[in-house]
N, C-alpha and C. Protein backbone atom coordinates (compact mmCIF):
# COMPACT_ATOMS: atom_id res chain seq x y z
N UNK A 1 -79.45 54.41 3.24
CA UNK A 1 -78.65 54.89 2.13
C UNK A 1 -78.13 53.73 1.29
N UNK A 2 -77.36 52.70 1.72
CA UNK A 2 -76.81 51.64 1.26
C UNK A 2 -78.24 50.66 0.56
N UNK A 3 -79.37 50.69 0.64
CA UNK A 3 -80.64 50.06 -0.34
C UNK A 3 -80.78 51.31 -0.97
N UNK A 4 -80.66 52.21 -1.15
CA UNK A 4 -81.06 52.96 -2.16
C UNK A 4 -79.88 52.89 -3.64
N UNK A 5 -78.52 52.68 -2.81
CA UNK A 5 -77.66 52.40 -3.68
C UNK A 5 -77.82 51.08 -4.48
N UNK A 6 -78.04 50.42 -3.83
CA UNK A 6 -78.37 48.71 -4.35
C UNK A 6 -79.24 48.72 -5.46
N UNK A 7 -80.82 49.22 -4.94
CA UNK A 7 -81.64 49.66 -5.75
C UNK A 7 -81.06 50.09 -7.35
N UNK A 8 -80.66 51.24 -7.13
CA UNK A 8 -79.41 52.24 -8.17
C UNK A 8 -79.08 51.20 -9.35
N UNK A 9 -77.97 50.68 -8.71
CA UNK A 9 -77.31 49.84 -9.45
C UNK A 9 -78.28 48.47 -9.92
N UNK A 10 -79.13 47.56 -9.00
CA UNK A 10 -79.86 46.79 -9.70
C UNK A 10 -80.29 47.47 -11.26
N UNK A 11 -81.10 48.72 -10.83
CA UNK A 11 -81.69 49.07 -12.05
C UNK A 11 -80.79 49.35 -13.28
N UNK A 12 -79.74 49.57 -12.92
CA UNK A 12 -78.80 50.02 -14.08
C UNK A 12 -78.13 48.62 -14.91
N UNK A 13 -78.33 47.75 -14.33
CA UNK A 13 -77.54 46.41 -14.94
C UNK A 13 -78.95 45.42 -15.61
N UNK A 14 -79.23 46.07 -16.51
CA UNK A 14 -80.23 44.85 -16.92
C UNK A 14 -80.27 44.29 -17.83
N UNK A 15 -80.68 43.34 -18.21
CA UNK A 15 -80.59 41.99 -18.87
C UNK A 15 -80.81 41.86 -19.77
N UNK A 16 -80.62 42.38 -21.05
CA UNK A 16 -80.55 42.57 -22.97
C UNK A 16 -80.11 41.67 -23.44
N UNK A 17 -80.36 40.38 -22.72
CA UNK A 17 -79.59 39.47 -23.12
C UNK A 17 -81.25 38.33 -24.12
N UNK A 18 -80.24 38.47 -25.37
CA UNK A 18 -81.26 37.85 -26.71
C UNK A 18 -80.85 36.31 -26.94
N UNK A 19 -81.52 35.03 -26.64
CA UNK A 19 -81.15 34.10 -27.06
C UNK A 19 -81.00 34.40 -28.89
N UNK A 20 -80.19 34.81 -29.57
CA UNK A 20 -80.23 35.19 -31.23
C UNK A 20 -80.46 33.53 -31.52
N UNK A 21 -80.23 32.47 -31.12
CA UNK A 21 -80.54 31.64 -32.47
C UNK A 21 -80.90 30.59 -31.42
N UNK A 22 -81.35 30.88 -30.16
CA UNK A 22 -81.43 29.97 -28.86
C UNK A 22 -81.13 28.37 -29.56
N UNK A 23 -79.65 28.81 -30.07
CA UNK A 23 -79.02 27.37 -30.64
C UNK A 23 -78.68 26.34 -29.96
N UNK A 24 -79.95 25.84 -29.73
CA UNK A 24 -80.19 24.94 -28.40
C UNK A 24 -80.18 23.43 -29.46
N UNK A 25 -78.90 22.94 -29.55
CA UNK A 25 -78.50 21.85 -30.39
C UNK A 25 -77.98 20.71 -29.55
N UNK A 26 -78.76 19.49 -30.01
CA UNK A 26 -78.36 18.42 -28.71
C UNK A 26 -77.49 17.43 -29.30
N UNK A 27 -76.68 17.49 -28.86
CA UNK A 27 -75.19 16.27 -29.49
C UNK A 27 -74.94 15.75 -29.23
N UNK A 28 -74.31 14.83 -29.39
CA UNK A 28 -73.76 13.12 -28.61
C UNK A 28 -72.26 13.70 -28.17
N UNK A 29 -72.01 13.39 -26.92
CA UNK A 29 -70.71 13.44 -26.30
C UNK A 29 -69.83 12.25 -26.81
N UNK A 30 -68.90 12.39 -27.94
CA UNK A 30 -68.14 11.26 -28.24
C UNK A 30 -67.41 10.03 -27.06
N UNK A 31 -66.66 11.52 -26.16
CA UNK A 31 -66.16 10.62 -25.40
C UNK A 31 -66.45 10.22 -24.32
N UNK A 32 -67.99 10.37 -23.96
CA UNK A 32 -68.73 9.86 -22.69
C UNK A 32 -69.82 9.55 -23.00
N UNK A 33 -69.87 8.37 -23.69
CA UNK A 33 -71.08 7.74 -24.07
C UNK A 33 -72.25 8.29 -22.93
N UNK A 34 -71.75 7.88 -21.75
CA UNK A 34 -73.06 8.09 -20.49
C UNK A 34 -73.20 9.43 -20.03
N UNK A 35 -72.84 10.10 -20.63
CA UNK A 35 -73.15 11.79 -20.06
C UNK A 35 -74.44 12.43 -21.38
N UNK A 36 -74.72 11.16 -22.28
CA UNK A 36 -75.83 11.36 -22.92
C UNK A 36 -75.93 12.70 -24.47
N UNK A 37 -76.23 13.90 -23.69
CA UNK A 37 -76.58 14.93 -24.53
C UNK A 37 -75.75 16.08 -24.01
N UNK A 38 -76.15 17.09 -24.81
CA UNK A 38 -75.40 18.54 -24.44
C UNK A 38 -75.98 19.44 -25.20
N UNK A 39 -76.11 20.60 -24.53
CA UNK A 39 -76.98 21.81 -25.19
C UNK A 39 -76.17 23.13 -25.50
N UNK A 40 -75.73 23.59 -25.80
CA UNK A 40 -75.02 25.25 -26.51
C UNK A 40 -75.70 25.79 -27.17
N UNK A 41 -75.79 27.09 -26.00
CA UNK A 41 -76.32 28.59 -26.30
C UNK A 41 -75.15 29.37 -26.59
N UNK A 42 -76.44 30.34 -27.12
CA UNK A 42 -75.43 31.70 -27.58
C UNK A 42 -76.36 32.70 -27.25
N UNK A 43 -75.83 34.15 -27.21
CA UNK A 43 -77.04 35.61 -27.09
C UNK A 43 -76.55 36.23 -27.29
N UNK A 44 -76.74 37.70 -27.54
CA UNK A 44 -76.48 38.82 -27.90
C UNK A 44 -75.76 39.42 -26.69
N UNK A 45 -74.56 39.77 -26.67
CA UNK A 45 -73.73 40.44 -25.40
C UNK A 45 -74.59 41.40 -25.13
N UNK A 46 -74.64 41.70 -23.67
CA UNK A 46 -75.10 42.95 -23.05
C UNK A 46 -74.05 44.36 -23.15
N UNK A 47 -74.89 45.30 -23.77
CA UNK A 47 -73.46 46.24 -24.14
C UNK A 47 -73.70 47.35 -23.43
N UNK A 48 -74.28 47.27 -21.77
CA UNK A 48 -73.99 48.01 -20.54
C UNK A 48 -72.73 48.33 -20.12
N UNK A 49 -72.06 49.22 -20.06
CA UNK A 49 -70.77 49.35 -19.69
C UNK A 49 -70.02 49.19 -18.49
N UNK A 50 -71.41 48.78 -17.14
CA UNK A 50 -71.09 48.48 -15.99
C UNK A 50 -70.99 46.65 -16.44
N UNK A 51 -71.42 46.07 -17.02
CA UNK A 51 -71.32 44.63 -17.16
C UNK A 51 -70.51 44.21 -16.77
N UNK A 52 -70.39 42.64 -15.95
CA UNK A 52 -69.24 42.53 -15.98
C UNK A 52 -69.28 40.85 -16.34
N UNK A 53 -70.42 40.22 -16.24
CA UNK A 53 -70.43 38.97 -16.72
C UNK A 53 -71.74 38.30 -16.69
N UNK A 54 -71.62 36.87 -17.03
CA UNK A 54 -73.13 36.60 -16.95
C UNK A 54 -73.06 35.21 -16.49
N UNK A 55 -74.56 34.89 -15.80
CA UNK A 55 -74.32 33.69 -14.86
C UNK A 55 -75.64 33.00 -16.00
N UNK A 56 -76.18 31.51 -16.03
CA UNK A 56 -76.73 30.85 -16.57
C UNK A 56 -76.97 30.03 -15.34
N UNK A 57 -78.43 29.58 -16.10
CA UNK A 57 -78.84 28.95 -15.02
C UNK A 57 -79.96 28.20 -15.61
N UNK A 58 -80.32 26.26 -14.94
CA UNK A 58 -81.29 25.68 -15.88
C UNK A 58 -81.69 24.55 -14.97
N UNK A 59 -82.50 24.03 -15.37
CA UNK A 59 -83.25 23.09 -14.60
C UNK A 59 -84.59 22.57 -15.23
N UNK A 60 -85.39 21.51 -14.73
CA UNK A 60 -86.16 20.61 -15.46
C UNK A 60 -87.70 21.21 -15.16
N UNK A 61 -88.08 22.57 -14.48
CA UNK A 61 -89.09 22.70 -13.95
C UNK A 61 -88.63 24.28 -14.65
N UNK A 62 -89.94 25.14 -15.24
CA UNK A 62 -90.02 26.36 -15.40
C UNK A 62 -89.82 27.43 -14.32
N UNK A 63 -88.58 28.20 -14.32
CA UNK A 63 -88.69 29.31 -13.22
C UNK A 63 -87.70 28.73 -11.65
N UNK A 64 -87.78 27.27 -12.35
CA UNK A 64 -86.90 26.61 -11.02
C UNK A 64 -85.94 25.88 -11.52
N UNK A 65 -84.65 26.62 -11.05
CA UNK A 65 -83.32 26.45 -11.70
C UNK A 65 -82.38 25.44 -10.63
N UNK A 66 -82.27 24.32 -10.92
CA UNK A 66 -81.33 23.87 -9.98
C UNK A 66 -79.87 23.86 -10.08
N UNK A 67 -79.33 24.20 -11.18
CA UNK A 67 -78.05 24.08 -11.71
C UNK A 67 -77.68 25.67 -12.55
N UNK A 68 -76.48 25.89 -11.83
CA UNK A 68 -76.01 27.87 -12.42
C UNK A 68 -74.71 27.42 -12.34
N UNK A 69 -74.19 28.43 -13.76
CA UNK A 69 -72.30 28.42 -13.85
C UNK A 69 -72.56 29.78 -14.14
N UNK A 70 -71.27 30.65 -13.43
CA UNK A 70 -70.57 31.85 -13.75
C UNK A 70 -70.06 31.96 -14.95
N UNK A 71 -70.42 32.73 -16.04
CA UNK A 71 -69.81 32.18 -17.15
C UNK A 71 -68.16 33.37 -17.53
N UNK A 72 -67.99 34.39 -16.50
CA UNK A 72 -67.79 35.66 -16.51
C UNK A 72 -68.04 36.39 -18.04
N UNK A 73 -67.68 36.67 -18.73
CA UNK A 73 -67.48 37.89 -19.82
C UNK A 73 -68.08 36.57 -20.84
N UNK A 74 -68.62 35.43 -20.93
CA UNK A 74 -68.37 34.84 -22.04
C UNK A 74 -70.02 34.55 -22.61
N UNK A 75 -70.28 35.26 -24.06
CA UNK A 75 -71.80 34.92 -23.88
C UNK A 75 -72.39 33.82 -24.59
N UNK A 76 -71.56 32.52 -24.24
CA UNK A 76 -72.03 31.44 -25.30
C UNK A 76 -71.68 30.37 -23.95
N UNK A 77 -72.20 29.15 -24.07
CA UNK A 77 -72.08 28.25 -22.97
C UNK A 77 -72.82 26.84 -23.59
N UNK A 78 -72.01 25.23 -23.29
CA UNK A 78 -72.43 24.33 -23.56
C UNK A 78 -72.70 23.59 -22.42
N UNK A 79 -74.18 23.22 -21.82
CA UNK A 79 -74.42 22.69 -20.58
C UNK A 79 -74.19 20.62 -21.46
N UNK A 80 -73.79 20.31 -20.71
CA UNK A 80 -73.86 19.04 -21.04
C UNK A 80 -74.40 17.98 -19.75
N UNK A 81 -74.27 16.70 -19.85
CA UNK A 81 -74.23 15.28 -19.27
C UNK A 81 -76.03 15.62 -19.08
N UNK A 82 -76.88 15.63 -20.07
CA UNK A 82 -78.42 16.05 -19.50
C UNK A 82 -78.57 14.84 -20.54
N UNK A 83 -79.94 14.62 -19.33
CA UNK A 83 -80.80 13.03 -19.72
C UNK A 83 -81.94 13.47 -21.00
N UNK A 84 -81.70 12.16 -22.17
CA UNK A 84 -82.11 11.75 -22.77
C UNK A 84 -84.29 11.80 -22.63
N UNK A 85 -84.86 12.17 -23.75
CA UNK A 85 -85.87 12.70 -23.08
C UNK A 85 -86.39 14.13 -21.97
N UNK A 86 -85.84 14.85 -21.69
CA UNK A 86 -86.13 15.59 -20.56
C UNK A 86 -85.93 16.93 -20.65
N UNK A 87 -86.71 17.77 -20.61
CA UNK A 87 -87.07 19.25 -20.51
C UNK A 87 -86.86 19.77 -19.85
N UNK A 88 -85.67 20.72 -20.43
CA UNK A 88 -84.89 21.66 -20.01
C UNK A 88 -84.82 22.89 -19.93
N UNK A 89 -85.18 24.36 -18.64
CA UNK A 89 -85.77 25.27 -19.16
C UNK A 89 -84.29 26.17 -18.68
N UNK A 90 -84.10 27.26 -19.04
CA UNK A 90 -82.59 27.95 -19.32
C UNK A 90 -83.09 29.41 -19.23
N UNK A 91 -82.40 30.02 -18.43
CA UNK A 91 -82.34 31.87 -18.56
C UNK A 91 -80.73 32.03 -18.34
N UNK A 92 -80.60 33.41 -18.33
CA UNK A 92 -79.50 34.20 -18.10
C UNK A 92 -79.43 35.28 -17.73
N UNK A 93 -78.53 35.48 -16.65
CA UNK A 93 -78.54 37.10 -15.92
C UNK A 93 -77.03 37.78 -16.15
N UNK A 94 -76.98 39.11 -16.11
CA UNK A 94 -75.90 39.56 -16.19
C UNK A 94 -75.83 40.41 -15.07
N UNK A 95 -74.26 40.47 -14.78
CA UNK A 95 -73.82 41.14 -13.04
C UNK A 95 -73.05 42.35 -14.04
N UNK A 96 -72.55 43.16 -12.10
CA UNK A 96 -71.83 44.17 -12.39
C UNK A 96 -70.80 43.82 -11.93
N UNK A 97 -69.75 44.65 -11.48
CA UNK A 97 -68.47 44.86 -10.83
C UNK A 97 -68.75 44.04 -9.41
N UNK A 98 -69.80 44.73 -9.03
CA UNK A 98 -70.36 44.61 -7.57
C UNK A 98 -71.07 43.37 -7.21
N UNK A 99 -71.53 42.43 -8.58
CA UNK A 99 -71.46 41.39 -7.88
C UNK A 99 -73.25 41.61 -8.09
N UNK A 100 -74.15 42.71 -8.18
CA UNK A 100 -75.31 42.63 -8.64
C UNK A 100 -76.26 42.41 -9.76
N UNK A 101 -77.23 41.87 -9.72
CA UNK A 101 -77.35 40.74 -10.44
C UNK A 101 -78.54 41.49 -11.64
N UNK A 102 -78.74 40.89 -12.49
CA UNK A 102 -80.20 41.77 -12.92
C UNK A 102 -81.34 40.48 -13.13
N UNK A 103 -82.29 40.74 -13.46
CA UNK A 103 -83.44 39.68 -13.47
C UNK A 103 -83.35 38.74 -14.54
N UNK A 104 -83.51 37.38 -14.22
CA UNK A 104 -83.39 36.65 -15.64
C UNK A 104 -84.07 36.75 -16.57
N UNK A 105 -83.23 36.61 -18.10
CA UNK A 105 -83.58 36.87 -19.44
C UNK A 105 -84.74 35.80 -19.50
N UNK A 106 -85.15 36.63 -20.63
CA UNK A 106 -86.31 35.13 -21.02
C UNK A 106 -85.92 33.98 -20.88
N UNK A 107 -86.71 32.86 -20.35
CA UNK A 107 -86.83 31.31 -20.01
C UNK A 107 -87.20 30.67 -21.87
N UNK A 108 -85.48 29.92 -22.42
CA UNK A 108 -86.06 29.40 -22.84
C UNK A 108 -85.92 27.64 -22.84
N UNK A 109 -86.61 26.90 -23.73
CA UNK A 109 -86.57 25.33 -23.07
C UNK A 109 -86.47 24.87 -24.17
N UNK A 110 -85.55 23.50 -23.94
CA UNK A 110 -85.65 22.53 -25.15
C UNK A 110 -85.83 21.12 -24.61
N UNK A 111 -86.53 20.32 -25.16
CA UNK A 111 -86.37 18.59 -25.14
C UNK A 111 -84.89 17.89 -25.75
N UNK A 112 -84.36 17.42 -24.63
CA UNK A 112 -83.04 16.81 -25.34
C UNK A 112 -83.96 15.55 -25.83
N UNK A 113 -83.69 15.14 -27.11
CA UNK A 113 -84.39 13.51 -27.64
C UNK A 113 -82.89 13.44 -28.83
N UNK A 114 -82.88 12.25 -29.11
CA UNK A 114 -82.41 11.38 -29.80
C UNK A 114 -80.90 10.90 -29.70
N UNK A 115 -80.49 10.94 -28.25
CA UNK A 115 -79.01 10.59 -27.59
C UNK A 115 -78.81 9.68 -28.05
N UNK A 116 -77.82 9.42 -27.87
CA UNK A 116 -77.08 7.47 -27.66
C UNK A 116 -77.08 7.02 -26.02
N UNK A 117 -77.94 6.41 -25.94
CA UNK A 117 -77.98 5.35 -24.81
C UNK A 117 -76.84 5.47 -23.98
């Protein structure tokens, strides 16, 4: 009974989540010269009414995420201190109440290039 419920709810929480301008913009950190670059997204809120937040998640290999923040309710996020040169691939999932997850949004990727040293 309790996987059929799981099931349930997986299916009901899914992931409408639109990079709109995958404003994947790489900036110089003023006040940490050595943390290099920084990337900020944005997407289209998920307007499921079980929603309850959305987790992000990114890493240097397609499909293989080594690094995730909880972002709860917030659908914009600036990953920073990422190396100069290096390809970065990014999805996003949105949860429920319960803590269940839905499948990640499209993978998308950018090259951070032209940091300050």
């Amino acid at each position: 009974m309790v996987q059929s419920i799981f099931r349930i709810l997986k299916k009901s929480i899914k992931c409408n989540i639109i990079f709109w301008v995958a404003l994947i913009s790489t900036t110089s950190l003023m006040t940490h010269p050595s943390l290099a670059c920084e990337v900020t997204l944005r997407w289209d809120p998920n307007t499921e009414p079980q929603k309850a937040g959305y987790m992000i998640y990114w890493g240097t290999e397609s499909g293989q995420y080594s690094e995730s923040v909880d972002l709860g309710d917030q659908n914009n996020y600036t990953i920073s201190a990422l190396d100069n040169g290096q390809t970065y691939y990014i999805a996003v999932t949105a949860y429920d109440e319960l803590g269940f997850e839905s499948d990640y949004s499209n993978e998308v990727h950018v090259t951070v290039v032209d940091c300050p040293e």
